[in-house]
PDB file of N, CA and C in Angstrom:
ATOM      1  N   UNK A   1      -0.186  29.288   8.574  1.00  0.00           N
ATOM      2  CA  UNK A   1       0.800  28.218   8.549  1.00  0.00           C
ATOM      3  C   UNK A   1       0.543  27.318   7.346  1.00  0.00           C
ATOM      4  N   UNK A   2       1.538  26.928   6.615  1.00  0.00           N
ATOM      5  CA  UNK A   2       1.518  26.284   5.787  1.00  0.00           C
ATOM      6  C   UNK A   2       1.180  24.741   5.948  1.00  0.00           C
ATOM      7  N   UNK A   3       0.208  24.121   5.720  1.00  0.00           N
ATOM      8  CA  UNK A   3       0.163  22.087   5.856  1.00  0.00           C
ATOM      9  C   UNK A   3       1.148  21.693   5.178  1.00  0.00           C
ATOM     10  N   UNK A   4       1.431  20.724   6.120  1.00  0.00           N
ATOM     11  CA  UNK A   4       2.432  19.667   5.884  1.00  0.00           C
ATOM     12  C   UNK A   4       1.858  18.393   5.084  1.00  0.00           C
ATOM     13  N   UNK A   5       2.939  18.276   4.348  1.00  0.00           N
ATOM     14  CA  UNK A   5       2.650  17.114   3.740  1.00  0.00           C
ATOM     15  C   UNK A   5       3.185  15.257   4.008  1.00  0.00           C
ATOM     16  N   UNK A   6       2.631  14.669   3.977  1.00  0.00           N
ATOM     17  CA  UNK A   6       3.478  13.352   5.054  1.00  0.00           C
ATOM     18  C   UNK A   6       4.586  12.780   4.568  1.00  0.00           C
ATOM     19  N   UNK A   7       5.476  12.610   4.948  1.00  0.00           N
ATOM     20  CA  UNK A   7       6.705  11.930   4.123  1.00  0.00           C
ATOM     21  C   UNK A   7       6.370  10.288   3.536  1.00  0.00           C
ATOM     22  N   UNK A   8       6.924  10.526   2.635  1.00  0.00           N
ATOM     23  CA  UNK A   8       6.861   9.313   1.771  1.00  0.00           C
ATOM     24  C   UNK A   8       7.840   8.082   2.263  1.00  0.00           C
ATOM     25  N   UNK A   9       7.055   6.991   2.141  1.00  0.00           N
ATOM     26  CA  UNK A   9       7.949   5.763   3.187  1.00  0.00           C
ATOM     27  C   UNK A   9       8.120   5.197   1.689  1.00  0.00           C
ATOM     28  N   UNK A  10       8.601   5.018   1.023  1.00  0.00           N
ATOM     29  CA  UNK A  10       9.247   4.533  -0.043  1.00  0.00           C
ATOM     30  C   UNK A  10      10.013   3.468   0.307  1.00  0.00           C
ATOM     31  N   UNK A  11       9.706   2.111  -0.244  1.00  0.00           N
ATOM     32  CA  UNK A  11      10.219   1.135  -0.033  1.00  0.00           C
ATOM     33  C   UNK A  11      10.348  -0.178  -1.560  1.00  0.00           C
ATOM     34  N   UNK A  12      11.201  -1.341  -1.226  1.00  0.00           N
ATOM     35  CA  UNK A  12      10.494  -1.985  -2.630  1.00  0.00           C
ATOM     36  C   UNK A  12       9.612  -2.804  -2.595  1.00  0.00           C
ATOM     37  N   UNK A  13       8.903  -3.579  -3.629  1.00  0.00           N
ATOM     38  CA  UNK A  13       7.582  -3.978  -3.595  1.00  0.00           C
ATOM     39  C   UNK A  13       7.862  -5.372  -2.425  1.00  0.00           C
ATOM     40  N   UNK A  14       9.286  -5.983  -2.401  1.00  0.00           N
ATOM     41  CA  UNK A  14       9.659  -7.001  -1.615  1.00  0.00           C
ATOM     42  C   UNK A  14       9.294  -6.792  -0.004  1.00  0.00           C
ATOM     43  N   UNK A  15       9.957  -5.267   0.247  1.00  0.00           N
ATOM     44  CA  UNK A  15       9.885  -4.971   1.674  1.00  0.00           C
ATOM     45  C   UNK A  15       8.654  -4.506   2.251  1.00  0.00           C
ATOM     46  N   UNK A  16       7.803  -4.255   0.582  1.00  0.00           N
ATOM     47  CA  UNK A  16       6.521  -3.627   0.903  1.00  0.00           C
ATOM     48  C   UNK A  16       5.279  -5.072   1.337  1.00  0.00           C
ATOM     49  N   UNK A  17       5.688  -6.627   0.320  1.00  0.00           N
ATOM     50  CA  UNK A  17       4.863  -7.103   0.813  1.00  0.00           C
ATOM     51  C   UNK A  17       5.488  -8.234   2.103  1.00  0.00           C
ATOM     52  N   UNK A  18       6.582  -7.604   2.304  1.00  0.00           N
ATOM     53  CA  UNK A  18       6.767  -8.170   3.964  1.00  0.00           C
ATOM     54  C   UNK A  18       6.042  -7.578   5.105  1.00  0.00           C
ATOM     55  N   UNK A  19       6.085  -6.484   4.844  1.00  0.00           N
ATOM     56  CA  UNK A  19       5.496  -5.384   5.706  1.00  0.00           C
ATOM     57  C   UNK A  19       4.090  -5.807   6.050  1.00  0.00           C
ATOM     58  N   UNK A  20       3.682  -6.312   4.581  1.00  0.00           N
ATOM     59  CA  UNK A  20       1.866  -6.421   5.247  1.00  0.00           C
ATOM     60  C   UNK A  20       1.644  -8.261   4.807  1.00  0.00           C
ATOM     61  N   UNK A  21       2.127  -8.931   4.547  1.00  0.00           N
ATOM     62  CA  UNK A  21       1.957 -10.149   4.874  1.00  0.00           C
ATOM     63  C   UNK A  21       1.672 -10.500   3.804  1.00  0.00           C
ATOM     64  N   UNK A  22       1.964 -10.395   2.026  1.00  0.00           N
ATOM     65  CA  UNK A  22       1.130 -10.808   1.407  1.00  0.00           C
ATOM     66  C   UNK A  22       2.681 -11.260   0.250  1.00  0.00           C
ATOM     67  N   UNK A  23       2.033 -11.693  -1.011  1.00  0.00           N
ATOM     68  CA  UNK A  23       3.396 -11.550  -1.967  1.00  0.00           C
ATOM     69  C   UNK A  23       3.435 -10.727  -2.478  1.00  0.00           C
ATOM     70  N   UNK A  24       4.750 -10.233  -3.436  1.00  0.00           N
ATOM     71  CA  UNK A  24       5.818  -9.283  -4.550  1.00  0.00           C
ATOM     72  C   UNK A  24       4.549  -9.184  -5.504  1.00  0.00           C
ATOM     73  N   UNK A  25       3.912 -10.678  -6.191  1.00  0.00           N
ATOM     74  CA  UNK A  25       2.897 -10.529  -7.129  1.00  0.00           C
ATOM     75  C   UNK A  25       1.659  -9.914  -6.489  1.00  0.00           C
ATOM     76  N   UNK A  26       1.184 -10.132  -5.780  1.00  0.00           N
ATOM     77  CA  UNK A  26       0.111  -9.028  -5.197  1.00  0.00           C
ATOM     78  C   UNK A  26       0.561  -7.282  -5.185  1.00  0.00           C
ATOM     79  N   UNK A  27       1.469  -7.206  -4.293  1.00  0.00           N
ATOM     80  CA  UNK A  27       2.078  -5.877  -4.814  1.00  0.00           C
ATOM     81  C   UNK A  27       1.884  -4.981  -6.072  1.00  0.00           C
ATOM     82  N   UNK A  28       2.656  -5.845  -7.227  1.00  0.00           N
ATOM     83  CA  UNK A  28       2.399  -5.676  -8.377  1.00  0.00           C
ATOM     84  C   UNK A  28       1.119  -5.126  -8.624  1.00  0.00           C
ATOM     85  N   UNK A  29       0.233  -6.562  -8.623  1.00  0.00           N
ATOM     86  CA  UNK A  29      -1.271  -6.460  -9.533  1.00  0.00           C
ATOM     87  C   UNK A  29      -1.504  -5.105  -8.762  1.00  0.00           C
ATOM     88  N   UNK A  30      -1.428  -4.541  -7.579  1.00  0.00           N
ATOM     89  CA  UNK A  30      -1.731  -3.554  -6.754  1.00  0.00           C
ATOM     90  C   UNK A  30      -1.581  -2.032  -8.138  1.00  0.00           C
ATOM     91  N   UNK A  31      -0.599  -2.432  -7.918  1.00  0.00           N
ATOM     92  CA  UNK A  31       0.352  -1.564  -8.975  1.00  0.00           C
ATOM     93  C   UNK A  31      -0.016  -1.858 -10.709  1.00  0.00           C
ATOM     94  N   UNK A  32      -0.162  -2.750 -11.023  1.00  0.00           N
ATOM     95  CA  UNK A  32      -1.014  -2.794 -12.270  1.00  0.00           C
ATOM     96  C   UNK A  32      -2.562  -2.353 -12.402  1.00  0.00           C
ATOM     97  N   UNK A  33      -3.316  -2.293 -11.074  1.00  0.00           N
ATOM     98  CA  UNK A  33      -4.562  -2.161 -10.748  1.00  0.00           C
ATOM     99  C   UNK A  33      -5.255  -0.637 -10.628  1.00  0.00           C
ATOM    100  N   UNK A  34      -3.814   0.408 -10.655  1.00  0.00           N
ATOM    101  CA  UNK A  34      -3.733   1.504 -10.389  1.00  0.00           C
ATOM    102  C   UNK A  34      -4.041   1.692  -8.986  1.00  0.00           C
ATOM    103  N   UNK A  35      -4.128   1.009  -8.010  1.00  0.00           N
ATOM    104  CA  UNK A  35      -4.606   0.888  -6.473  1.00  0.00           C
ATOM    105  C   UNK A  35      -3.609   1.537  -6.421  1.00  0.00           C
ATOM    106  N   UNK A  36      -2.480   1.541  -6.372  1.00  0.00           N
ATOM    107  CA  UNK A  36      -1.064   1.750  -5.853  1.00  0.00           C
ATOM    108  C   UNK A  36      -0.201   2.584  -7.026  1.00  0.00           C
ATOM    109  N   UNK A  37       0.532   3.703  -6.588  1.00  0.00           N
ATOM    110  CA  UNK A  37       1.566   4.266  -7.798  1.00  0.00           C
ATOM    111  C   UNK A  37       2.774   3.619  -7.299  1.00  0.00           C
ATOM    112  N   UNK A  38       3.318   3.069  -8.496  1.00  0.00           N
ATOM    113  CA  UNK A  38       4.874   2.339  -8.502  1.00  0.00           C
ATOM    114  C   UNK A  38       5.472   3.647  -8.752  1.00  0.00           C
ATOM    115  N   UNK A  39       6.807   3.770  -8.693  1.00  0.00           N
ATOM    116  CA  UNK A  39       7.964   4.719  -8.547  1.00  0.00           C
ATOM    117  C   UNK A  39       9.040   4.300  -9.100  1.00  0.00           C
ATOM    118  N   UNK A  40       9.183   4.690 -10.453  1.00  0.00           N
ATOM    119  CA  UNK A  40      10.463   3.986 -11.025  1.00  0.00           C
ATOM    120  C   UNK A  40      11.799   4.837 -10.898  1.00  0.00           C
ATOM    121  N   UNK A  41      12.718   4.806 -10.543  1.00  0.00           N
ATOM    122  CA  UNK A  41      13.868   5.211 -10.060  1.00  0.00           C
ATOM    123  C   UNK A  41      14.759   4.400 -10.737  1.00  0.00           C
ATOM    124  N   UNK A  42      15.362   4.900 -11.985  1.00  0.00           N
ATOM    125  CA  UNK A  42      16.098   4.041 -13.100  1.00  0.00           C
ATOM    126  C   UNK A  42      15.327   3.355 -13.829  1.00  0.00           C
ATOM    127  N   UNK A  43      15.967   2.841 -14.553  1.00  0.00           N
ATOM    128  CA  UNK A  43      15.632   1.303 -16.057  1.00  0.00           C
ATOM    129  C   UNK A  43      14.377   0.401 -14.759  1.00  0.00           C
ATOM    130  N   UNK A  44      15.298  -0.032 -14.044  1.00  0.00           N
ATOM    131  CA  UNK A  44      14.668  -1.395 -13.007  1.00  0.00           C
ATOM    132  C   UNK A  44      14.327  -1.028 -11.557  1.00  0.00           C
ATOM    133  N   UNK A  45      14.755  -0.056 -10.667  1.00  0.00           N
ATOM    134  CA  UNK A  45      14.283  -0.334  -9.383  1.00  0.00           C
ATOM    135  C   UNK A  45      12.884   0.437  -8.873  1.00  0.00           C
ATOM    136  N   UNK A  46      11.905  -0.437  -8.749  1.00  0.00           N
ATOM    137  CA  UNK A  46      10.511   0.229  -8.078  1.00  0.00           C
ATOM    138  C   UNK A  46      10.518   0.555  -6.795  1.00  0.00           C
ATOM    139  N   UNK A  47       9.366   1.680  -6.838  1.00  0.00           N
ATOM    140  CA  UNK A  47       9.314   1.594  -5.062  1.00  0.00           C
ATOM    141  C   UNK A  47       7.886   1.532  -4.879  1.00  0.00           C
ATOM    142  N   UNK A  48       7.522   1.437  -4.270  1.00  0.00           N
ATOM    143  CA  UNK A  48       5.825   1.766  -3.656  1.00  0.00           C
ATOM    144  C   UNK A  48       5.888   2.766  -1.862  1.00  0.00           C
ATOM    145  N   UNK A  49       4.871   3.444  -2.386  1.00  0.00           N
ATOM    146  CA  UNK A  49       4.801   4.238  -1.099  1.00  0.00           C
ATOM    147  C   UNK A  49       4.318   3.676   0.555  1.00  0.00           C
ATOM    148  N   UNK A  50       4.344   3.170   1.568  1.00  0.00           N
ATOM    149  CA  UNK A  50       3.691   2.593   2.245  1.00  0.00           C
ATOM    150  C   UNK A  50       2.499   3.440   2.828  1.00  0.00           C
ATOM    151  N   UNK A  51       2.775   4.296   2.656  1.00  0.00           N
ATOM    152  CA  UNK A  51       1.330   5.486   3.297  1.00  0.00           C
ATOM    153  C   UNK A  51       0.306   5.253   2.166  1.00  0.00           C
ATOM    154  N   UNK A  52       0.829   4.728   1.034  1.00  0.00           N
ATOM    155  CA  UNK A  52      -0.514   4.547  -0.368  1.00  0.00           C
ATOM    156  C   UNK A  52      -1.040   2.853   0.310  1.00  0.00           C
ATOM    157  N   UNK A  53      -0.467   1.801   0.897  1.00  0.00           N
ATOM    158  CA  UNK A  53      -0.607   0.554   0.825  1.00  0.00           C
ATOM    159  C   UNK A  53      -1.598   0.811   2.309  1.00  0.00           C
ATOM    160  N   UNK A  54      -1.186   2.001   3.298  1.00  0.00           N
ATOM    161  CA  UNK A  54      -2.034   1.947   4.273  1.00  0.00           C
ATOM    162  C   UNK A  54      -3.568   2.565   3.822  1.00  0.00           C
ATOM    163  N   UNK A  55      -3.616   3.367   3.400  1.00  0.00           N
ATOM    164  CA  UNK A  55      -4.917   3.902   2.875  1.00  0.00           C
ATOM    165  C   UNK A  55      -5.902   3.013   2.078  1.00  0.00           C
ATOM    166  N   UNK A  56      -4.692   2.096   1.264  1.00  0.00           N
ATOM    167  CA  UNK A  56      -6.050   0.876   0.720  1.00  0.00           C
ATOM    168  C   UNK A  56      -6.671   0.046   1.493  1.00  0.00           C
ATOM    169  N   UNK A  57      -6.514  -0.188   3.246  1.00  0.00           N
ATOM    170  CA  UNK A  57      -6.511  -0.928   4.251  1.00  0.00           C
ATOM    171  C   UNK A  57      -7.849  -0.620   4.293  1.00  0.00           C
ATOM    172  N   UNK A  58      -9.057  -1.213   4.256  1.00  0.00           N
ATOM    173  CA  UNK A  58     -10.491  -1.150   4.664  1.00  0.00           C
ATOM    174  C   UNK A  58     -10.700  -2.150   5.660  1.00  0.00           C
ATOM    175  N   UNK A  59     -11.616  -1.841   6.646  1.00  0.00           N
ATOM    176  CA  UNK A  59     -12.110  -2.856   8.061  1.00  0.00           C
ATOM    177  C   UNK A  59     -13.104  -3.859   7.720  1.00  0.00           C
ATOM    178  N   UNK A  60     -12.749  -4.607   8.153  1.00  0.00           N
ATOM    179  CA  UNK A  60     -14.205  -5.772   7.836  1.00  0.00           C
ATOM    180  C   UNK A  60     -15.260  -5.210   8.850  1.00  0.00           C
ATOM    181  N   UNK A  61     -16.475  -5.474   8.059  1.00  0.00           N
ATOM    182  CA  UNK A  61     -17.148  -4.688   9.224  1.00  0.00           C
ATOM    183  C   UNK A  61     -17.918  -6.525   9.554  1.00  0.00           C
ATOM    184  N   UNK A  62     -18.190  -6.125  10.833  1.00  0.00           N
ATOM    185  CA  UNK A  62     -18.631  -7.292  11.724  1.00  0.00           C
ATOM    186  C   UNK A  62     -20.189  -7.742  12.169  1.00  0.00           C
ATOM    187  N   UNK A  63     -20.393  -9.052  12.280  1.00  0.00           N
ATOM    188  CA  UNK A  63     -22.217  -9.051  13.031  1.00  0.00           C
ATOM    189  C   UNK A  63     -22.381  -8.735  13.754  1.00  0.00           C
ATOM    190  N   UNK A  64     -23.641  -7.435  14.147  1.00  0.00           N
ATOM    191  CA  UNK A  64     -23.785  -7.229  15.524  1.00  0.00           C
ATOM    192  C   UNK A  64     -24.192  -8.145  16.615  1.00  0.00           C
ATOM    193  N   UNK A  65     -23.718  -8.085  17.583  1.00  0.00           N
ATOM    194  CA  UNK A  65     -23.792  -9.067  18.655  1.00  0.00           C
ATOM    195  C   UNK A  65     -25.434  -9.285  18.870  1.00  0.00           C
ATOM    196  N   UNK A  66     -26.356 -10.212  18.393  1.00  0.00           N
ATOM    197  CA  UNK A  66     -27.843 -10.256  19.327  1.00  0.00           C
ATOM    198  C   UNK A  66     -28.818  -9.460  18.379  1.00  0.00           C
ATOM    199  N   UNK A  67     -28.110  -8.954  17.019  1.00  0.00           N
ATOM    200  CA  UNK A  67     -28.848  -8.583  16.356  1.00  0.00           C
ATOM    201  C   UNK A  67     -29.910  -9.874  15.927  1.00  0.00           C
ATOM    202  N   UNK A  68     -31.526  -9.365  15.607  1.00  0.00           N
ATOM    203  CA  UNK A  68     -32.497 -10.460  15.259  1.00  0.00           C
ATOM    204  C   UNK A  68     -33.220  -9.803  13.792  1.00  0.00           C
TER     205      UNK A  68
END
């Protein structure tokens, strides 16, 4: 069987930083940072992938409880 590949949630950088709580200029630098591939579709409209914005998502890691 052949793997599948995940569909691309393509969105713009506006809807992308609604999505995760942050601003358009963060987005960007994301995208200037090479963190993120922008998607140019014409002269002017970007997209960003949201499956690329989830993968940059790292956990804070936490104190263990009672550690000495």
């Amino acid at each position: 069987m052949a793997s599948r590949t995940p569909t691309r949630r393509l969105v713009s950088p506006k809807q992308a930083a609604a999505e995760y709580g942050v601003s358009v200029d963060t987005i960007r630098r994301r995208i200037s940072a090479g963190e993120v591939t922008g998607y140019r579709f014409g002269k002017r409209l970007i997209r960003v992938d949201l499956n690329e914005l989830d993968a940059i998502l790292r956990p804070i890691p936490s104190a263990k409880v009672g550690a000495a």
